[in-house]
N, C-alpha and C. Protein backbone atom coordinates (compact mmCIF):
# COMPACT_ATOMS: atom_id res chain seq x y z
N UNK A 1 0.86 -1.19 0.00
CA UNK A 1 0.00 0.00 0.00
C UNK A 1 0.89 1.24 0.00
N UNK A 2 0.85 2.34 -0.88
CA UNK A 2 1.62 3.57 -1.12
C UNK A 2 0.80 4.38 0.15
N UNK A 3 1.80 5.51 0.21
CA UNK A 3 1.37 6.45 1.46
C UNK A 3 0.47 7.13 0.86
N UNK A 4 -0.58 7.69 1.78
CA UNK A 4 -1.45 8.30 1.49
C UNK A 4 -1.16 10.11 1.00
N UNK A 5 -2.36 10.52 -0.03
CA UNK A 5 -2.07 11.92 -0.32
C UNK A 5 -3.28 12.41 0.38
N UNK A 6 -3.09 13.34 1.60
CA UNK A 6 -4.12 14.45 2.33
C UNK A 6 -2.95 15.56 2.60
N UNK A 7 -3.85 16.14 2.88
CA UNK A 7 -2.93 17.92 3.07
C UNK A 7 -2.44 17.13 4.67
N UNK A 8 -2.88 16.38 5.63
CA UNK A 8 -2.59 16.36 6.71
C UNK A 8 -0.84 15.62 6.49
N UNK A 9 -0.96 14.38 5.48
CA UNK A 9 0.14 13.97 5.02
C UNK A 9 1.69 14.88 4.28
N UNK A 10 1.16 15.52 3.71
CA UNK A 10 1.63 16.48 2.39
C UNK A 10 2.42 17.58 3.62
N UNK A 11 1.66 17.95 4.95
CA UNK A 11 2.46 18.90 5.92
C UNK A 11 3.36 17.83 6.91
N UNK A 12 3.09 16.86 6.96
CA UNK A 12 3.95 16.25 7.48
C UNK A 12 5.61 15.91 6.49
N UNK A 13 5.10 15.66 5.77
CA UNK A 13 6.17 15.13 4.42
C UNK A 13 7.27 16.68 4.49
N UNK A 14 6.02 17.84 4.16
CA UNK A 14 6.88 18.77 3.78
C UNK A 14 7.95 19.80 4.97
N UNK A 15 7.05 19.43 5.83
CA UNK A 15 8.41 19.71 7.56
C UNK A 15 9.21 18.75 7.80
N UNK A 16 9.29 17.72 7.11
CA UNK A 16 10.07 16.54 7.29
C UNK A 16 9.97 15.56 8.33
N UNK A 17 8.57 15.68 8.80
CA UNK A 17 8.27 15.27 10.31
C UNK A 17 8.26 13.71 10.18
N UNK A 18 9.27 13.36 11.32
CA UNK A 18 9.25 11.87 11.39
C UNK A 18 7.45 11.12 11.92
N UNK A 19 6.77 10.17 10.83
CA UNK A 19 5.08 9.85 11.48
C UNK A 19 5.06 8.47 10.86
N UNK A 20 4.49 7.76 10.87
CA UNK A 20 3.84 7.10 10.59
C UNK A 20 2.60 6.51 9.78
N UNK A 21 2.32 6.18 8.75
CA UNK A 21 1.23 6.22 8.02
C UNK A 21 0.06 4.30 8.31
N UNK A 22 -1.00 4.50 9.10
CA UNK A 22 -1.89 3.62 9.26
C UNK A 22 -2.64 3.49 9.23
N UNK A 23 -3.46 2.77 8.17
CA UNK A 23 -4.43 2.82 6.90
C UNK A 23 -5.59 1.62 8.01
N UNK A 24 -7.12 1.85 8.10
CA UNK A 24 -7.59 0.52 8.95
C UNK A 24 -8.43 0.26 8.49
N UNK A 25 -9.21 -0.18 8.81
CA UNK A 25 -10.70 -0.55 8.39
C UNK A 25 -12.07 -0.70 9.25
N UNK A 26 -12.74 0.22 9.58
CA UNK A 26 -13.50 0.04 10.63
C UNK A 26 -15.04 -0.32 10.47
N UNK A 27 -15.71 -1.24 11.13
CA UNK A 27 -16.80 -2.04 10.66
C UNK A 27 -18.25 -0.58 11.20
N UNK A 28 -19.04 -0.48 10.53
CA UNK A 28 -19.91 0.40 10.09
C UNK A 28 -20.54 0.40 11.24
N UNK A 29 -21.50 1.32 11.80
CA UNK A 29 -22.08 1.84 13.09
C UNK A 29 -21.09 1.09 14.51
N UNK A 30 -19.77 0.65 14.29
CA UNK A 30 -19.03 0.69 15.59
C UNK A 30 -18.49 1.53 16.43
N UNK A 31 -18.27 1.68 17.56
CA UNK A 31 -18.03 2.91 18.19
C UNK A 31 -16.61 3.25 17.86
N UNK A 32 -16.73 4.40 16.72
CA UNK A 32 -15.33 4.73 16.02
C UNK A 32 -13.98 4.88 16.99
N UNK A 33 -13.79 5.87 18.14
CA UNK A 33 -12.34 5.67 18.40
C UNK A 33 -11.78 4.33 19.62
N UNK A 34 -13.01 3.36 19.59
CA UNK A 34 -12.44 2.36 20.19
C UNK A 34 -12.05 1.13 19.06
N UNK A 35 -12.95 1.14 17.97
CA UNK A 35 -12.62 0.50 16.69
C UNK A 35 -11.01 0.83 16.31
N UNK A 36 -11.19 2.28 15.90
CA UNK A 36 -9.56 2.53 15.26
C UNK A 36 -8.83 1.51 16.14
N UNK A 37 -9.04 1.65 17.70
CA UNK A 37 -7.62 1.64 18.49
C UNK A 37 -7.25 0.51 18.30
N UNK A 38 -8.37 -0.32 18.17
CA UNK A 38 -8.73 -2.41 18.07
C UNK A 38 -7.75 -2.53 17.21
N UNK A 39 -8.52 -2.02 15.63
CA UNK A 39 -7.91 -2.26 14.39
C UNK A 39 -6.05 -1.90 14.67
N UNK A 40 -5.61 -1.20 14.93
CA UNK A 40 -4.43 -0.67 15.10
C UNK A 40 -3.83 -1.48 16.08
N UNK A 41 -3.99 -1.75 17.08
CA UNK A 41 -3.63 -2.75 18.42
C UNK A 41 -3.19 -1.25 18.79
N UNK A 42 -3.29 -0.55 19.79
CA UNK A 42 -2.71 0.46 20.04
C UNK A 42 -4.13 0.84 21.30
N UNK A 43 -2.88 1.17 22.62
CA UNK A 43 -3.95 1.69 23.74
C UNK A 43 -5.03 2.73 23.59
N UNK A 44 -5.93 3.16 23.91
CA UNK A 44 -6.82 3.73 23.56
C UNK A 44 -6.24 5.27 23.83
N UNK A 45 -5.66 5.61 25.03
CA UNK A 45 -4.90 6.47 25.30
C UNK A 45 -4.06 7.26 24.43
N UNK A 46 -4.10 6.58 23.77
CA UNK A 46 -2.98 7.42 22.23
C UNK A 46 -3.49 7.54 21.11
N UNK A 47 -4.79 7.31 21.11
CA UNK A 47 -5.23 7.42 19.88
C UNK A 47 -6.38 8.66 20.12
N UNK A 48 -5.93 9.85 19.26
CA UNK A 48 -6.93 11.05 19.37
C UNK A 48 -7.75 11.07 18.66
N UNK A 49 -9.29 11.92 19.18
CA UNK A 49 -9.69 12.24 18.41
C UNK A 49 -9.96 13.85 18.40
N UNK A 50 -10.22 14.09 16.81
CA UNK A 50 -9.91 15.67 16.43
C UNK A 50 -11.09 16.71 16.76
N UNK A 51 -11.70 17.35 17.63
CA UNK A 51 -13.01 17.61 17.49
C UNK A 51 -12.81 19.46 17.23
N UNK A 52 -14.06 19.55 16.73
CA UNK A 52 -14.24 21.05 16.43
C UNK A 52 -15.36 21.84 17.34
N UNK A 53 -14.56 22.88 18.14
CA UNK A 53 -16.14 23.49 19.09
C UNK A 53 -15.60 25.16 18.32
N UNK A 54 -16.42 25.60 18.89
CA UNK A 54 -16.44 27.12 18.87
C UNK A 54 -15.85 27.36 20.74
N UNK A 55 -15.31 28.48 20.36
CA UNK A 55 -15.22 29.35 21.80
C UNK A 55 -15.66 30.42 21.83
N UNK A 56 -16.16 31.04 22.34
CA UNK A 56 -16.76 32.17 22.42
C UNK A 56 -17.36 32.81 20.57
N UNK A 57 -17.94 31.98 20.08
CA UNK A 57 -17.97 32.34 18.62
C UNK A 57 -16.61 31.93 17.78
N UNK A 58 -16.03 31.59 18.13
CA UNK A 58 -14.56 30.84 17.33
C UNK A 58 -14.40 29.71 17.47
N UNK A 59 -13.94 29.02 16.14
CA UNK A 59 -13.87 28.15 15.64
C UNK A 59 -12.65 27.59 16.28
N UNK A 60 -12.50 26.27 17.48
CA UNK A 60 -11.12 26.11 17.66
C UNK A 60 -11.43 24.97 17.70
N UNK A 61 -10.00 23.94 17.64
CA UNK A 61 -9.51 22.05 17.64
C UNK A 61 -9.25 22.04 18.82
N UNK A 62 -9.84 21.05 19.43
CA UNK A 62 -9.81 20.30 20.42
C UNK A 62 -8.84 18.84 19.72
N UNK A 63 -7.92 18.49 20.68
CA UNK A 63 -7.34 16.87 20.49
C UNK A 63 -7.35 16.16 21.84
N UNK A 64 -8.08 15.30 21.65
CA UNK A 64 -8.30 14.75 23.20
C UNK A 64 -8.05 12.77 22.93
N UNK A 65 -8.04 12.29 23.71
CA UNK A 65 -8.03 10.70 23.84
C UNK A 65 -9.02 10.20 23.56
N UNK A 66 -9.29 8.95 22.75
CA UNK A 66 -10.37 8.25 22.57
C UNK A 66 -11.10 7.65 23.89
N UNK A 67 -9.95 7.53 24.60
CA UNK A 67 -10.56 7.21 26.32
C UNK A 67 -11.37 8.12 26.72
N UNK A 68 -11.13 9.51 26.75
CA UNK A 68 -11.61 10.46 27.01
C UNK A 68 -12.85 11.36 26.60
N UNK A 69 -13.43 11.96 26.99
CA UNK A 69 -14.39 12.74 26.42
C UNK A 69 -13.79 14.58 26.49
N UNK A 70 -14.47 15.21 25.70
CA UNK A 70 -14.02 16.92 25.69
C UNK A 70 -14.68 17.27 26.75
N UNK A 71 -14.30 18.01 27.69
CA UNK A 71 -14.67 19.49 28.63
C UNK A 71 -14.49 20.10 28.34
N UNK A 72 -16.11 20.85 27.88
CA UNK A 72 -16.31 22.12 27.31
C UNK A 72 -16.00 22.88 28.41
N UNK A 73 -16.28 23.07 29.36
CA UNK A 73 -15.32 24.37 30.67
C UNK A 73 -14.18 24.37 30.15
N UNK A 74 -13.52 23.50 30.28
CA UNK A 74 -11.88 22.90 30.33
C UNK A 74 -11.38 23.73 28.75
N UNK A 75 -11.97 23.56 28.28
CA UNK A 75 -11.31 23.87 26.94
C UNK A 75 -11.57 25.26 26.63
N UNK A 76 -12.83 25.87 26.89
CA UNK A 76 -13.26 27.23 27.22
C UNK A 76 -12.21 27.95 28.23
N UNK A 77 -11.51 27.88 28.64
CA UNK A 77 -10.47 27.95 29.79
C UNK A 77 -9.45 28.44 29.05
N UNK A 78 -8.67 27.23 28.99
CA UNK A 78 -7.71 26.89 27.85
C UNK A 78 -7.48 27.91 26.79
N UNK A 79 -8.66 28.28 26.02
CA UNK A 79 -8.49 28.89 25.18
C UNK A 79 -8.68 30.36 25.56
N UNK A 80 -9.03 31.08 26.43
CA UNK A 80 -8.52 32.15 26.86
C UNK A 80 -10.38 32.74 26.91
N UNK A 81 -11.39 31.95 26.86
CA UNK A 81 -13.09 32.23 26.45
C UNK A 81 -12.99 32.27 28.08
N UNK A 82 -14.78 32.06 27.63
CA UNK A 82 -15.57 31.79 28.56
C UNK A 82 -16.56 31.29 28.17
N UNK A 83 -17.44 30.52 27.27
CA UNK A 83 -17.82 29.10 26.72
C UNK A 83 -17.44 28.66 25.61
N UNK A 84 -17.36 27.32 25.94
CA UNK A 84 -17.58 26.84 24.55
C UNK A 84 -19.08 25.39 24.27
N UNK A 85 -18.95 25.14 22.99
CA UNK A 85 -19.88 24.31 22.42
C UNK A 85 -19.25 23.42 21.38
N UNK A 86 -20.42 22.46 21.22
CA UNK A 86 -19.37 21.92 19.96
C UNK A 86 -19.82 22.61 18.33
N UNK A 87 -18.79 22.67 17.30
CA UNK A 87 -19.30 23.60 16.31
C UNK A 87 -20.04 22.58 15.47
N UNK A 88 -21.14 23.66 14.47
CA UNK A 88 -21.85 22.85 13.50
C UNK A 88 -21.04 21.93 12.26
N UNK A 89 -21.67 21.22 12.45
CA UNK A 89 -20.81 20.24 11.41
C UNK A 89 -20.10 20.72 9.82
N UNK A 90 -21.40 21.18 9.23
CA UNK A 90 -20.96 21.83 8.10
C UNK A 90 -20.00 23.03 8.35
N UNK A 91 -20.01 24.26 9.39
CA UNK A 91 -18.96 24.70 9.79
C UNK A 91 -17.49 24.24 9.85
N UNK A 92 -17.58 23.20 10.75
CA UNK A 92 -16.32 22.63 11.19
C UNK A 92 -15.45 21.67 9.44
N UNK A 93 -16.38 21.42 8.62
CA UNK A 93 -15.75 21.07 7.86
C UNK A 93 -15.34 21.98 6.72
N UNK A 94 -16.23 23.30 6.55
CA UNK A 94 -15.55 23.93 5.71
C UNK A 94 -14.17 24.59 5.95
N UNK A 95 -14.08 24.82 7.54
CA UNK A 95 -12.55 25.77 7.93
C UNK A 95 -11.35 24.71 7.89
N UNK A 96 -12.02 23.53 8.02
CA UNK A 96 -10.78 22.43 7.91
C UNK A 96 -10.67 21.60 6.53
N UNK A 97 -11.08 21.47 5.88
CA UNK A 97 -11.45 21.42 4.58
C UNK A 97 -11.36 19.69 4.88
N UNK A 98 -11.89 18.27 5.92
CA UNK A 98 -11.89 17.49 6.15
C UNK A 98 -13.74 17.04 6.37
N UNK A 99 -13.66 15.67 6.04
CA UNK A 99 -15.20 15.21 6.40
C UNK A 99 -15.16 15.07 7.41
N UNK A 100 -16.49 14.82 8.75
CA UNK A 100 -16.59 14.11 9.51
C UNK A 100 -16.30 12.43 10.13
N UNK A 101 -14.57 12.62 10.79
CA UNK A 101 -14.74 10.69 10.95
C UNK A 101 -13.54 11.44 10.22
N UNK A 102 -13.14 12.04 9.21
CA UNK A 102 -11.73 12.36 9.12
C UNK A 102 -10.78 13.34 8.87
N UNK A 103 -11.06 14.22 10.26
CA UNK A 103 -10.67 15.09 10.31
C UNK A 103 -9.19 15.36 11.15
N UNK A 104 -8.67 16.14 10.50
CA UNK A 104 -6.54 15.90 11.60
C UNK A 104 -7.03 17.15 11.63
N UNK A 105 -5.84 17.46 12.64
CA UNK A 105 -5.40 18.48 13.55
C UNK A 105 -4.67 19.19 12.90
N UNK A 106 -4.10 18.12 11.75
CA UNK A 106 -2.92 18.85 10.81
C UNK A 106 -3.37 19.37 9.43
N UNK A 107 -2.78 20.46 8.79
CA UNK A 107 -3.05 20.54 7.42
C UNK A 107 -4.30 20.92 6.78
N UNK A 108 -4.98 21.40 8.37
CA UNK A 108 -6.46 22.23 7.89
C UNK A 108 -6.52 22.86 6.67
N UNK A 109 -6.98 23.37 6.35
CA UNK A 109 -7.66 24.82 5.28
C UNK A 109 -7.09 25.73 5.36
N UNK A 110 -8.10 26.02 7.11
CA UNK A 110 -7.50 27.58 7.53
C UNK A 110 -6.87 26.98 9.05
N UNK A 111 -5.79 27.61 8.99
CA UNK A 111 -5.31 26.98 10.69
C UNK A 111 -6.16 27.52 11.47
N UNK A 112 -6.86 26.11 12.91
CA UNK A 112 -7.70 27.28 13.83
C UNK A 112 -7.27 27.12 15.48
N UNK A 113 -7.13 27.37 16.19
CA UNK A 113 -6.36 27.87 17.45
C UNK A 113 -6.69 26.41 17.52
N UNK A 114 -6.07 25.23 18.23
CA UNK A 114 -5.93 24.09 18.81
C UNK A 114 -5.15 23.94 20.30
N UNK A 115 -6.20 23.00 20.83
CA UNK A 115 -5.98 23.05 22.53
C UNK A 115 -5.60 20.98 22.24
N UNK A 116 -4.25 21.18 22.90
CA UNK A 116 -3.59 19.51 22.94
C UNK A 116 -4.07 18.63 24.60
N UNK A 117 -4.88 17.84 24.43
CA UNK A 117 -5.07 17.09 26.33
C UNK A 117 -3.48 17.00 26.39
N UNK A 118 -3.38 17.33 27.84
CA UNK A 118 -1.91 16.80 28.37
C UNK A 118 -1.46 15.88 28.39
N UNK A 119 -3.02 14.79 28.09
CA UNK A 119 -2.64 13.42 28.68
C UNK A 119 -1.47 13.28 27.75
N UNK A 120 -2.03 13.71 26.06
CA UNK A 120 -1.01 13.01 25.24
C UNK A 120 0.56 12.88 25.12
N UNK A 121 1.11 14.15 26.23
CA UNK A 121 2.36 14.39 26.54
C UNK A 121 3.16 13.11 27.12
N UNK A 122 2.54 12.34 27.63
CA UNK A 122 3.07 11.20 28.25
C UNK A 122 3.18 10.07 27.33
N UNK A 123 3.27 10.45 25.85
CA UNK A 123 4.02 9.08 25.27
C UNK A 123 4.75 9.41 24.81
N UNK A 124 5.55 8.14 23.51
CA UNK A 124 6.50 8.49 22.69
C UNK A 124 5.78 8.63 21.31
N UNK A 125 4.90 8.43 21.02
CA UNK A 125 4.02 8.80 19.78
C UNK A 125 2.50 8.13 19.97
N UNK A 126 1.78 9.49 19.02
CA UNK A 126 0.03 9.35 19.47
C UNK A 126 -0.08 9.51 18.02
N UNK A 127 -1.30 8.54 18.16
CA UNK A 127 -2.42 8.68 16.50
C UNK A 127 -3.43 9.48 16.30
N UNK A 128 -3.56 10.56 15.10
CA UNK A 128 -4.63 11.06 14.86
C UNK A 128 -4.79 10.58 13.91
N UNK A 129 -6.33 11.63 13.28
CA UNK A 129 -6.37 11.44 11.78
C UNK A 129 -5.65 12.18 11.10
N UNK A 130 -5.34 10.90 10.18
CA UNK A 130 -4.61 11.37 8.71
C UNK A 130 -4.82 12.50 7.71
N UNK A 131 -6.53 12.56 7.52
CA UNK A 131 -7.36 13.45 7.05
C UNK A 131 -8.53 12.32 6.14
N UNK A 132 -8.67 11.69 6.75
CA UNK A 132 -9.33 10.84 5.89
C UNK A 132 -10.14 9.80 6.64
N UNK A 133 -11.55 9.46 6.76
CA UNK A 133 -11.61 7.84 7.31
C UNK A 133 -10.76 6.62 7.12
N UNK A 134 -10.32 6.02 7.55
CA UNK A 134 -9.30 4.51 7.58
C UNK A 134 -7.74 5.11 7.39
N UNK A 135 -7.80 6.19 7.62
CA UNK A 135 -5.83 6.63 7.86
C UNK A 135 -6.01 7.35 9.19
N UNK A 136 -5.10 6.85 10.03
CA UNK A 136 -4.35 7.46 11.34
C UNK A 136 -3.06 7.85 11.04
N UNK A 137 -2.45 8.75 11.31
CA UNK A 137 -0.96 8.70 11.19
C UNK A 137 -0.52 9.23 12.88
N UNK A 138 1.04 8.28 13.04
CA UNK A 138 1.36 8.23 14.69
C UNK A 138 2.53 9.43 14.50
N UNK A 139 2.79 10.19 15.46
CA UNK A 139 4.12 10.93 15.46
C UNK A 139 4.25 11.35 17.21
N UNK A 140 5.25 12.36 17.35
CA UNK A 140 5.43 12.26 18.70
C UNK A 140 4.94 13.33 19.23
N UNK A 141 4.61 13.58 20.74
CA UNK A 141 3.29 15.05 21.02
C UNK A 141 4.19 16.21 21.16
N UNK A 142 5.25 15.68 20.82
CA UNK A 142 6.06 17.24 20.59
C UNK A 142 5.82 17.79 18.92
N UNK A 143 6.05 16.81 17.94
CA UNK A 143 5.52 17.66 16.88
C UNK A 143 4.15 17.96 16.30
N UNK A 144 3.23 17.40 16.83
CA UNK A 144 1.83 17.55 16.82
C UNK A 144 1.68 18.77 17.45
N UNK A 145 2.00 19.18 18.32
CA UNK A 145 2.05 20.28 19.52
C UNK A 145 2.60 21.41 18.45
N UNK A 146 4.06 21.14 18.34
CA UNK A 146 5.06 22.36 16.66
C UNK A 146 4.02 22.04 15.72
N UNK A 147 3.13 21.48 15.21
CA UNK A 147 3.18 21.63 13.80
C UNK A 147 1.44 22.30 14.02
N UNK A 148 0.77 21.82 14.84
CA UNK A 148 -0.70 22.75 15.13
C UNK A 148 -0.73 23.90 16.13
N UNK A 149 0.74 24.18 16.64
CA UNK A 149 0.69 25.78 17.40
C UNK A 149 -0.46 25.65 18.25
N UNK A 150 -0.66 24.47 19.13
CA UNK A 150 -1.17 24.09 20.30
C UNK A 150 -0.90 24.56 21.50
N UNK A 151 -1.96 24.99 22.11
CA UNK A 151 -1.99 25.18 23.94
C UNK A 151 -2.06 23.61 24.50
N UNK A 152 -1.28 23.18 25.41
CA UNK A 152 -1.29 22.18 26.22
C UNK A 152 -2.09 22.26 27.47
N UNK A 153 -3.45 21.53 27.56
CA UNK A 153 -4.05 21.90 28.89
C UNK A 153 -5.17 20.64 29.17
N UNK A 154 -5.22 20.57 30.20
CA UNK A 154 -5.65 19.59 30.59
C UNK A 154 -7.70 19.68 30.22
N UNK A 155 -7.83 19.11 28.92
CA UNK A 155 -9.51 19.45 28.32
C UNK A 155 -10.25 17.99 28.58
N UNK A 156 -9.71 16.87 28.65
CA UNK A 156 -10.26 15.93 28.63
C UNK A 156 -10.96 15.11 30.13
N UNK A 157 -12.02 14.23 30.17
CA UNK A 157 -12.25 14.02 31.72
C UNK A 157 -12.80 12.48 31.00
N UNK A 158 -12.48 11.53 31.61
CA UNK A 158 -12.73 10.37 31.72
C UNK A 158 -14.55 10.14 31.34
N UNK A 159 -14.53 9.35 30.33
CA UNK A 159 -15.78 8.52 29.97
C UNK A 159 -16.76 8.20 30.96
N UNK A 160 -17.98 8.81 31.68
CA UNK A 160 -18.67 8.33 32.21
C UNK A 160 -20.08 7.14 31.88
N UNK A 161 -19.41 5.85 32.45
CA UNK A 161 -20.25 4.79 31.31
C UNK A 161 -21.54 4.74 32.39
């Protein structure tokens, strides 16, 4: 299988950023970021997902753990607001120029302020999306952090089942 072409790829390639390219396959109405993690063998903990809220009327990326869920306080915080929400779909995909299910952090459209969970600081490389459904690509949370001009703050709070 050749590496994939997304703008999320194409900015990695072109900073020279050491990543990973991992292509999966995930079975239809499954609960997507515990699927990826399956398909991948990879702790759930490292595998992000990319979400889009508004803050105070602005459009910002959230990257949080598939373990995890977003705190809207937490991230409203973070970003220097005082609420946030999650943004409308068709919104969130025109500023990132990505579908829903595959959207990165990297290689948006328009770059939009991105808040990193801390958790992710504690590995040696985490998976997002590639820009695409069935591509993750892994790299380390230091260049995810350099390459989306991320605030590091603690947005995520454990899954209440």
């Amino acid at each position: 299988m050749g590496s994939a072409n997304t703008p999320a790829v194409a900015l990695l390639r072109r900073q020279r950023t050491p990543h990973g390219q991992h292509p999966y396959e995930v079975p239809v109405g499954a609960e997507y970021g515990r699927s990826v993690a399956a398909a991948l063998g990879v702790a759930l903990e490292r595998v992000c997902k990319t979400l889009v809220a508004t803050v105070d009327g602005v459009l910002t990326v959230a990257v949080v753990p598939v373990s995890g869920e977003l705190d809207l306080k937490a991230l409203a915080a973070a970003a220097g607001g005082k609420r946030a929400a999650v943004a409308d779909r068709a919104a969130a995909e025109r500023a990132t120029g990505y579908v829903r299910g595959g959207i990165s952090p990297l290689g948006q459209k328009r770059r939009l302020p991105t808040v990193v969970d801390a958790s992710v600081t504690e590995f040696d490389t985490v998976y997002v999306s590639g820009g695409r459904r069935g591509l993750q690509v892994s790299l380390s949370p230091a260049d995810l952090i350099r390459l989306t001009d991320a605030t590091v703050a603690a947005i995520a709070r454990p899954i209440m089942s």
